[in-house]
C-alpha atoms as a PDB file:
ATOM      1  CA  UNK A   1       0.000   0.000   0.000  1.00  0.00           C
ATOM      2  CA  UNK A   2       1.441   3.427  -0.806  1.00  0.00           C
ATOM      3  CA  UNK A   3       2.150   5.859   1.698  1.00  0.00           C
ATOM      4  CA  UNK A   4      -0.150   8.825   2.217  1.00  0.00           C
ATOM      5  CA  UNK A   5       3.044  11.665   1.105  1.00  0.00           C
ATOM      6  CA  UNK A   6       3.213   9.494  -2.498  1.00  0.00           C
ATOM      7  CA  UNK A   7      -0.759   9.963  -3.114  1.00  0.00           C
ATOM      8  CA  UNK A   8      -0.445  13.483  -2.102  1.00  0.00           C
ATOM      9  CA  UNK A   9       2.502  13.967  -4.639  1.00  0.00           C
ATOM     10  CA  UNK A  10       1.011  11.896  -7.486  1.00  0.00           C
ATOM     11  CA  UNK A  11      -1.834  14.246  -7.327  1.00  0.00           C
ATOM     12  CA  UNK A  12      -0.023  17.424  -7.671  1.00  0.00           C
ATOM     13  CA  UNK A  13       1.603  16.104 -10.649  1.00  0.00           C
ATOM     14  CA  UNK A  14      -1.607  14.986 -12.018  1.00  0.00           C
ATOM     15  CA  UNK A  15      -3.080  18.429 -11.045  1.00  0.00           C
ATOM     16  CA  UNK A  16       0.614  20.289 -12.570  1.00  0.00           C
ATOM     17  CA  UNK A  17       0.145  18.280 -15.788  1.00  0.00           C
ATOM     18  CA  UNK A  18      -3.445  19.595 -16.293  1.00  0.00           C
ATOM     19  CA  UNK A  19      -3.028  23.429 -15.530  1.00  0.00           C
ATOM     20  CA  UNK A  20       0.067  22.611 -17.827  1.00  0.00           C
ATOM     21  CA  UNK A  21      -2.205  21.245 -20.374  1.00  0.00           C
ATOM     22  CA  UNK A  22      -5.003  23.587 -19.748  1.00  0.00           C
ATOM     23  CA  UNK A  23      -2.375  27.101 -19.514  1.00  0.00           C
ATOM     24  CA  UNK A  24      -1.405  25.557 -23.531  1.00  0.00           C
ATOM     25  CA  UNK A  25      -4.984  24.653 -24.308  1.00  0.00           C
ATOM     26  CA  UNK A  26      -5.952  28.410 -23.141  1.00  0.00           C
ATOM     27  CA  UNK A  27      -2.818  29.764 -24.960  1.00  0.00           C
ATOM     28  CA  UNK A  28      -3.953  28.225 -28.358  1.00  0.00           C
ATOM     29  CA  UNK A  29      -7.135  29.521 -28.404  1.00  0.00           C
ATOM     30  CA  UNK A  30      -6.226  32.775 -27.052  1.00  0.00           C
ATOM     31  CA  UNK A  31      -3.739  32.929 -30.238  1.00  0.00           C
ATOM     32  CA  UNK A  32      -6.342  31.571 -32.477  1.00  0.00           C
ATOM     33  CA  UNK A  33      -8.830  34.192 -31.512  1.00  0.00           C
ATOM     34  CA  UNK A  34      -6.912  37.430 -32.449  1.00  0.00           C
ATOM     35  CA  UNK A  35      -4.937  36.233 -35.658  1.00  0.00           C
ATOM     36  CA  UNK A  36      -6.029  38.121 -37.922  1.00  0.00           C
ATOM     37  CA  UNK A  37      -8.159  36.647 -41.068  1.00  0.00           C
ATOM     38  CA  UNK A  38      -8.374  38.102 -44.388  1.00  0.00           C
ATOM     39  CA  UNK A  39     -12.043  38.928 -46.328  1.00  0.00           C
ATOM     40  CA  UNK A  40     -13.027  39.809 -49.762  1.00  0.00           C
ATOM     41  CA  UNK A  41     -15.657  42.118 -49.420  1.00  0.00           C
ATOM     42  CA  UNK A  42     -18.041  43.385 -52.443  1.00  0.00           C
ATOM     43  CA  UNK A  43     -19.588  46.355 -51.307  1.00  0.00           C
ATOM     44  CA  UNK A  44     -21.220  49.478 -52.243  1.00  0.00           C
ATOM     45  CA  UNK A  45     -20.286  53.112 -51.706  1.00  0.00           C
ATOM     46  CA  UNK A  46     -23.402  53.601 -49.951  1.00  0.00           C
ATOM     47  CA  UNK A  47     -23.941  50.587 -47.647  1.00  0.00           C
ATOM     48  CA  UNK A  48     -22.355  50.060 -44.386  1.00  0.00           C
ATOM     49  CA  UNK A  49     -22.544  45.869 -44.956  1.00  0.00           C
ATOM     50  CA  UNK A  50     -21.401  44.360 -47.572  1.00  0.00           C
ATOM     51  CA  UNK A  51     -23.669  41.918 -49.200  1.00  0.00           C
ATOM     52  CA  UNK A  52     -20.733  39.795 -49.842  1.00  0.00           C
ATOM     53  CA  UNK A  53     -18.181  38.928 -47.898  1.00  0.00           C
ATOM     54  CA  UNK A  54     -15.630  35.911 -48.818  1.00  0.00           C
ATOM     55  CA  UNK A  55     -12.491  34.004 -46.876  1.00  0.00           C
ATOM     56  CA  UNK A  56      -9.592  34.380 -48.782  1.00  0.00           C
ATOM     57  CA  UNK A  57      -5.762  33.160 -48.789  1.00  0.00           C
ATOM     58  CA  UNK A  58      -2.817  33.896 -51.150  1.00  0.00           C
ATOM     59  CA  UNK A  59      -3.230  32.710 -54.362  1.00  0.00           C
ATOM     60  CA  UNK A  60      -6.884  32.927 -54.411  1.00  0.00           C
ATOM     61  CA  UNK A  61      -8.721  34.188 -57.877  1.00  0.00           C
ATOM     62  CA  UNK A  62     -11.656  36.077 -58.915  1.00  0.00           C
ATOM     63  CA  UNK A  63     -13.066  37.985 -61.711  1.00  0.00           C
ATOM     64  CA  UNK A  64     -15.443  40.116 -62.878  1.00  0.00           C
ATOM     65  CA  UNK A  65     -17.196  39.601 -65.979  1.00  0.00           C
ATOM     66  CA  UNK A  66     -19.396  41.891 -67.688  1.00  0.00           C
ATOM     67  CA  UNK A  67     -20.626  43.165 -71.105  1.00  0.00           C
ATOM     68  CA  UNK A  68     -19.231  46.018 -72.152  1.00  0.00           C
ATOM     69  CA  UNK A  69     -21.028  49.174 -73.688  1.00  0.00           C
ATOM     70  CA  UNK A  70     -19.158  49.957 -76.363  1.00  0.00           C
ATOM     71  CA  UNK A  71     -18.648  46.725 -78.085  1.00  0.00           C
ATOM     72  CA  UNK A  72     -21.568  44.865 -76.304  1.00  0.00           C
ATOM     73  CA  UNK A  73     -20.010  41.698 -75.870  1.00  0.00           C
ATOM     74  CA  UNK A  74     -18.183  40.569 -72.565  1.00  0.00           C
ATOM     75  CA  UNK A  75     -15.323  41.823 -70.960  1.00  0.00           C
ATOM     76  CA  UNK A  76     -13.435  39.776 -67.364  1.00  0.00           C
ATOM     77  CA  UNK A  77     -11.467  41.438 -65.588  1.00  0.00           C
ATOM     78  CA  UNK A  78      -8.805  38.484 -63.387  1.00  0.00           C
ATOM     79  CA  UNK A  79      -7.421  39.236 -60.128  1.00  0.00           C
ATOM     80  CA  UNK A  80      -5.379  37.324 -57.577  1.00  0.00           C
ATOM     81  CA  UNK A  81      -4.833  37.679 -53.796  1.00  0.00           C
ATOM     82  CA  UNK A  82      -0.862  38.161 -53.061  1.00  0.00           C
ATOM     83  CA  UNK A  83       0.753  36.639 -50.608  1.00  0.00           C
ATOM     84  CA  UNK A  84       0.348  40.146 -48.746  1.00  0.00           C
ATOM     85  CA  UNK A  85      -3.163  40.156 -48.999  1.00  0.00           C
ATOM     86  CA  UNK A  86      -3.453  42.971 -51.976  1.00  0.00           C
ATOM     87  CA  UNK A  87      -5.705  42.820 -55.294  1.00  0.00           C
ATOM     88  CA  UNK A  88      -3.168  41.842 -57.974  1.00  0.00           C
ATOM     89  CA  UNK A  89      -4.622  42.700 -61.439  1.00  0.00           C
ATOM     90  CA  UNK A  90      -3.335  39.947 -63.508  1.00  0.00           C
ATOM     91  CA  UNK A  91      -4.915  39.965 -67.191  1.00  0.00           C
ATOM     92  CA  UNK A  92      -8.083  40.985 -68.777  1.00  0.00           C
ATOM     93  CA  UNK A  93      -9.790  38.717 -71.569  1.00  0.00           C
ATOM     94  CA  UNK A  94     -12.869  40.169 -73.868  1.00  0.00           C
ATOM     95  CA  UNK A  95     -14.169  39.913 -77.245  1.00  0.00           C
ATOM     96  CA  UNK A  96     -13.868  42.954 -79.173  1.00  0.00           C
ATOM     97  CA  UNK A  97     -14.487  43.834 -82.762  1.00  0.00           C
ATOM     98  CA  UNK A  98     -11.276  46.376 -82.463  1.00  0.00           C
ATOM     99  CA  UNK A  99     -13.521  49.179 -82.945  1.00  0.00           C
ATOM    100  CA  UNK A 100     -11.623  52.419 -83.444  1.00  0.00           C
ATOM    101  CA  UNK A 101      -7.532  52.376 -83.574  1.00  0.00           C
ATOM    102  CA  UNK A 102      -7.427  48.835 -82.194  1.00  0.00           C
ATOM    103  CA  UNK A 103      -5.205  47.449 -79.088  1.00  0.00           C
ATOM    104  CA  UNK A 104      -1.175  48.505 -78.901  1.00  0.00           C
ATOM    105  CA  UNK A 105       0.069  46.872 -75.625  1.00  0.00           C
ATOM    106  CA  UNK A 106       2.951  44.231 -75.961  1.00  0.00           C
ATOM    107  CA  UNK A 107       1.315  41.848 -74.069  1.00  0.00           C
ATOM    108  CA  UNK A 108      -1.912  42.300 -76.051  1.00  0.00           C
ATOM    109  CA  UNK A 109      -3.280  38.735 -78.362  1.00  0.00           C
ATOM    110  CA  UNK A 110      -6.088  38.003 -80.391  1.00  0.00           C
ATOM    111  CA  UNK A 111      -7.017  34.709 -81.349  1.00  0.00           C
ATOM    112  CA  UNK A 112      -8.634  33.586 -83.747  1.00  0.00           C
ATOM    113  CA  UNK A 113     -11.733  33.594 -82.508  1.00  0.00           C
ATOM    114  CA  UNK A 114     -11.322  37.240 -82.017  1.00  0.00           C
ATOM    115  CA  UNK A 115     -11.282  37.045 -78.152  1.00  0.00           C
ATOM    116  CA  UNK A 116      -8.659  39.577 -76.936  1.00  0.00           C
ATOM    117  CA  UNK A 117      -6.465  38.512 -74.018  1.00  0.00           C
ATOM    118  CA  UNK A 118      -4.543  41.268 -72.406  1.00  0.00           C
ATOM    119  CA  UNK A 119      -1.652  39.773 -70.217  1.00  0.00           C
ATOM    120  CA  UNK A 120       0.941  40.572 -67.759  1.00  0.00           C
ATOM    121  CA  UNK A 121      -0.793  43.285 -66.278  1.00  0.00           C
ATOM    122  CA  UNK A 122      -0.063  42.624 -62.804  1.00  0.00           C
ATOM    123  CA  UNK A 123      -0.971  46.428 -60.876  1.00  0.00           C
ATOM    124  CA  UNK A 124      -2.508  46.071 -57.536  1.00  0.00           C
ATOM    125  CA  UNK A 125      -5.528  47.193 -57.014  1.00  0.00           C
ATOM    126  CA  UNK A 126      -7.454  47.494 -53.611  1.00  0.00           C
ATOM    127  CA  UNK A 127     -10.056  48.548 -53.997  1.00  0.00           C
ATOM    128  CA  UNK A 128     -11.293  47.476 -57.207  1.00  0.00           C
ATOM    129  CA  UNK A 129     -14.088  49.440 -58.003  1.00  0.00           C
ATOM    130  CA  UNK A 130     -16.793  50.512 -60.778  1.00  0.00           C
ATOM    131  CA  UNK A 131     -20.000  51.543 -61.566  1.00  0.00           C
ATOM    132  CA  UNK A 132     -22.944  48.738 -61.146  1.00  0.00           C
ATOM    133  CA  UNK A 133     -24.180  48.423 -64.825  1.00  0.00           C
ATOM    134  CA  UNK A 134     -28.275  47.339 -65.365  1.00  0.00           C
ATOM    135  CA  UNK A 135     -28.468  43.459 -65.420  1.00  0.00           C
ATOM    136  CA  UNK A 136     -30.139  43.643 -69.057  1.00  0.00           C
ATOM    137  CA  UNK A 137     -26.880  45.859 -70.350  1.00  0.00           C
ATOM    138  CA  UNK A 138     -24.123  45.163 -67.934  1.00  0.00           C
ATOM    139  CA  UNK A 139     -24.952  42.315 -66.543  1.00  0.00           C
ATOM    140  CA  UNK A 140     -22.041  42.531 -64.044  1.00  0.00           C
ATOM    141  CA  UNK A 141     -21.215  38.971 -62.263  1.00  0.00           C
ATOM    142  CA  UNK A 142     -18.656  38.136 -59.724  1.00  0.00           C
ATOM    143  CA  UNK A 143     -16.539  34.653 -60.791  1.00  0.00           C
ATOM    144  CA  UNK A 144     -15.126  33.060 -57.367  1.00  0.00           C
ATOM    145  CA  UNK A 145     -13.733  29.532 -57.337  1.00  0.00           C
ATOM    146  CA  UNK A 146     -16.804  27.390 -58.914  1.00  0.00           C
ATOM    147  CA  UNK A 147     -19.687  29.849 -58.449  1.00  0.00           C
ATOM    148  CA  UNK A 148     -20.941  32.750 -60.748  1.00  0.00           C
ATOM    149  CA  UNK A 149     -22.785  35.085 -58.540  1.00  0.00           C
ATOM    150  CA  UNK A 150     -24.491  37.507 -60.185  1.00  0.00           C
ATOM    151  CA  UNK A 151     -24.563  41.142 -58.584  1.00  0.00           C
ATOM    152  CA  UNK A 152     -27.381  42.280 -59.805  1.00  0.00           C
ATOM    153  CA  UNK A 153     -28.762  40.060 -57.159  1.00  0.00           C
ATOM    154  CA  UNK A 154     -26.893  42.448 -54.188  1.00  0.00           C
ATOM    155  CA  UNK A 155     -26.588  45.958 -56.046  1.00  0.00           C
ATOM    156  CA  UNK A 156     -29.007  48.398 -57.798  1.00  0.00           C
ATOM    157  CA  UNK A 157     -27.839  50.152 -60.940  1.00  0.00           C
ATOM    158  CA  UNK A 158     -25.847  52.985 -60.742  1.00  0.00           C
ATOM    159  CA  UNK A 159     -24.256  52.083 -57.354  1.00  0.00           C
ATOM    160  CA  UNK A 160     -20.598  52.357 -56.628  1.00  0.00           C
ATOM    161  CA  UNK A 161     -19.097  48.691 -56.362  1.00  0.00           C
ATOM    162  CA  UNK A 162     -15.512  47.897 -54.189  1.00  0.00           C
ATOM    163  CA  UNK A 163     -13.511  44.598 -53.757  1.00  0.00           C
ATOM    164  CA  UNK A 164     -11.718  45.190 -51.301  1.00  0.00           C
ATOM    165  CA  UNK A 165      -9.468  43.084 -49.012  1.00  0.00           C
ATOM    166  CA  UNK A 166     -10.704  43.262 -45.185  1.00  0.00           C
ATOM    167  CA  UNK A 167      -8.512  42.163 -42.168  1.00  0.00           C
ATOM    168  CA  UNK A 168     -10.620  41.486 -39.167  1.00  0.00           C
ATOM    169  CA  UNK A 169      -9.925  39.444 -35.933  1.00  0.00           C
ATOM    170  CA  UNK A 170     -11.672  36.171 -35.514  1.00  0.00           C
ATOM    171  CA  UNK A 171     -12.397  37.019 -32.167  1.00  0.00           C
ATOM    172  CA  UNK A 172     -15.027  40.004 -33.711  1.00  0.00           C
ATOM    173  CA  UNK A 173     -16.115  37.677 -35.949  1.00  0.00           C
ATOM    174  CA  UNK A 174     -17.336  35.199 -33.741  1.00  0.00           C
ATOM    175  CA  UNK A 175     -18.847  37.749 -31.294  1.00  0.00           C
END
């Protein structure tokens, strides 16, 4: 049978091991909580919400895609998330019947099917921003990962859209 002094000390190393355990556990979360986390937000000028608001990490894509006025055919716009957490405007594709002088930018193709593709732009942009066209004209939609979201769906015509990268605390986020 063990002596009384050998429980006594078995139990404060039971009880060391789990404010040990708990002081890490605590520590963890406590770090978890207020690292910061990084949102794409679509937004308007005149909203204090945005309607959209998306988790993002480096490398992430989106685009927006939209008919444009003067040639009336579509016109995408593709950005990427840096590894600092900035807009990175990487190319632009669009079909265009080259009305007036035409394209002169080195990194400017046409194929064949008379899609331009305007490459190696790469200018950051935060906040990306333009006017909300009507959805019968414009027709403005929002390309992220697998889904096309349309924004006529969040925005009225006429409004002043941003994409803009957000950091917020996880901690707010949760409370």
């Amino acid at each position: 049978m063990d002596a009384p002094w050998a429980l006594n000390m078995m139990k404060r190393k039971q009880m060391k091991r789990g404010l040990i355990f708990s002081g890490i556990a605590m520590a963890v979360v406590v770090f978890w909580a207020f690292w910061p986390v990084y949102r794409l937000e679509v937004s308007s000028l005149g909203r204090s919400k945005a309607p959209l608001s998306l988790p993002i990490s480096s490398g992430d894509q989106f685009s927006v895609r939209f008919l444009h006025s003067y040639d009336r055919a579509f016109f995408q716009e593709n950005y990427e998330i840096d590894s600092h957490h900035r807009i990175l405007l990487k190319d632009m594709v669009f079909k265009s019947h080259l009305n007036g002088g035409g394209f002169a930018y080195p990194h400017f193709h046409l194929r064949p099917d008379g899609v331009g593709e305007l490459k190696e732009i790469n200018e950051w942009r935060n906040p990306v921003e333009f006017m909300m066209g009507s959805k019968d004209l414009a027709n403005h939609t929002f390309l992220w990962k697998e889904d096309r979201i349309e924004l006529s769906h969040f925005f009225r015509c006429g409004e002043i859209i941003q994409i803009r990268v957000v950091k917020k605390m996880r901690m707010k986020e949760i409370l």
